[in-house]
Structures are given as C-alpha cells and as structure tokens.
Protein backbone atom coordinates (compact mmCIF):
# COMPACT_ATOMS: atom_id res chain seq x y z
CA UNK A 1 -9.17 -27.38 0.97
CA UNK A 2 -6.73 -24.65 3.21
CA UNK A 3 -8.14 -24.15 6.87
CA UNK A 4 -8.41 -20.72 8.21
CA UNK A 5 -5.07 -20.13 9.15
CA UNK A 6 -3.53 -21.29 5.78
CA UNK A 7 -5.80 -18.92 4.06
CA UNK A 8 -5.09 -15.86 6.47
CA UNK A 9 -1.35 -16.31 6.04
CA UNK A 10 -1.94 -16.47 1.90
CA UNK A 11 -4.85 -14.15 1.75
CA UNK A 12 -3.08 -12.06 -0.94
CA UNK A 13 -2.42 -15.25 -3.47
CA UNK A 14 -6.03 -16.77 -2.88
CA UNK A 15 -7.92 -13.17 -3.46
CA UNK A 16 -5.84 -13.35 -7.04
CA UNK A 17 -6.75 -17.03 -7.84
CA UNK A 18 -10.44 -15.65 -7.13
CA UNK A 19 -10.42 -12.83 -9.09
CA UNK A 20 -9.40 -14.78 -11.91
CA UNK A 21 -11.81 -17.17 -11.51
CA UNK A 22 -14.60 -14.41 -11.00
CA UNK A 23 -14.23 -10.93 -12.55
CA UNK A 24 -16.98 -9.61 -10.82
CA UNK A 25 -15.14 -9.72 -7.13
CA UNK A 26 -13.94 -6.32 -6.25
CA UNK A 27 -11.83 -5.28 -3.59
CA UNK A 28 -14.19 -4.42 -1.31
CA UNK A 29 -15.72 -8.33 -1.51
CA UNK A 30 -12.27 -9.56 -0.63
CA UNK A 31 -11.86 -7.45 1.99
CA UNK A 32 -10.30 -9.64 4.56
CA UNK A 33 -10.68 -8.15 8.51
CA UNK A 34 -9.36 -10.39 11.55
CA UNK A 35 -12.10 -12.01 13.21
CA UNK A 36 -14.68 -11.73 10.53
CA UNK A 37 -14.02 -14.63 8.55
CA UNK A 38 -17.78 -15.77 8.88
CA UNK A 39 -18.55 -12.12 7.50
CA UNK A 40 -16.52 -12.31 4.52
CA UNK A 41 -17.33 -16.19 3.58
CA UNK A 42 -20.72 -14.97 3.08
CA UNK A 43 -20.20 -12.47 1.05
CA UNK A 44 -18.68 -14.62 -1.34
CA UNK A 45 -21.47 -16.98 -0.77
CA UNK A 46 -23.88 -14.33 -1.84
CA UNK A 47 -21.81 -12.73 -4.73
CA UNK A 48 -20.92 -16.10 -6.11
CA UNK A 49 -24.26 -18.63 -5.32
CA UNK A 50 -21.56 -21.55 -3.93
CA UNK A 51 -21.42 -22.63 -0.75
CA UNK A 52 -18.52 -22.25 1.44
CA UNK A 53 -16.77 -25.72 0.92
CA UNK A 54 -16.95 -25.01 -3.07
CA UNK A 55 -15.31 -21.46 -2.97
CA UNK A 56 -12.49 -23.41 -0.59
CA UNK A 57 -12.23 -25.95 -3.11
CA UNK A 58 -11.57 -23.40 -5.94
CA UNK A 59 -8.89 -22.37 -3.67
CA UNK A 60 -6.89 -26.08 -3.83
C-alpha cells in the first residue's frame, strides 16, 4: 500500500489506475490539494463505500 508521500509524488498515475477502476470519479473527486489529504480520502470514501486502506490497496 504507497504512504502519503509515494502517492503525492505519483498522484497523476494513481488518479488514472482509479479512474479505470471506477468510471464514476471525476476530476473534481481527484482533486488533489497539499495538506488536505484527509479531505480528499474521504471523498473517495464516500463516492466509492471502501474504506481508506481498500482504495490504497487498489492502488498496489
């Protein structure tokens, strides 16, 4: 599962593997701000029903 700082530096290659993996993401639900990682994890959380560690996982 990438840590924060492995996902910040890829951001760009992990929002593609998700919006593969889930058509409905739009831009604006990948939206990825510095400092607001909690902000953004739950939006996925919401969007997606998974919990944090299983969106991460996806991510492998």
């Amino acid at each position: 599962m990438p840590n924060s700082k492995e996902i910040k530096g890829n951001w760009n290659e992990l929002k593609g593997k998700l919006k593969q993996k889930f058509a409905e993401l739009t831009d604006d639900d990948l939206l990825y701000e510095e400092g607001k990682d909690d902000e953004l994890w739950g939006k996925l959380q919401q969007k997606l029903g998974k919990t944090e560690k299983e969106i991460k996982s996806l991510l492998d």
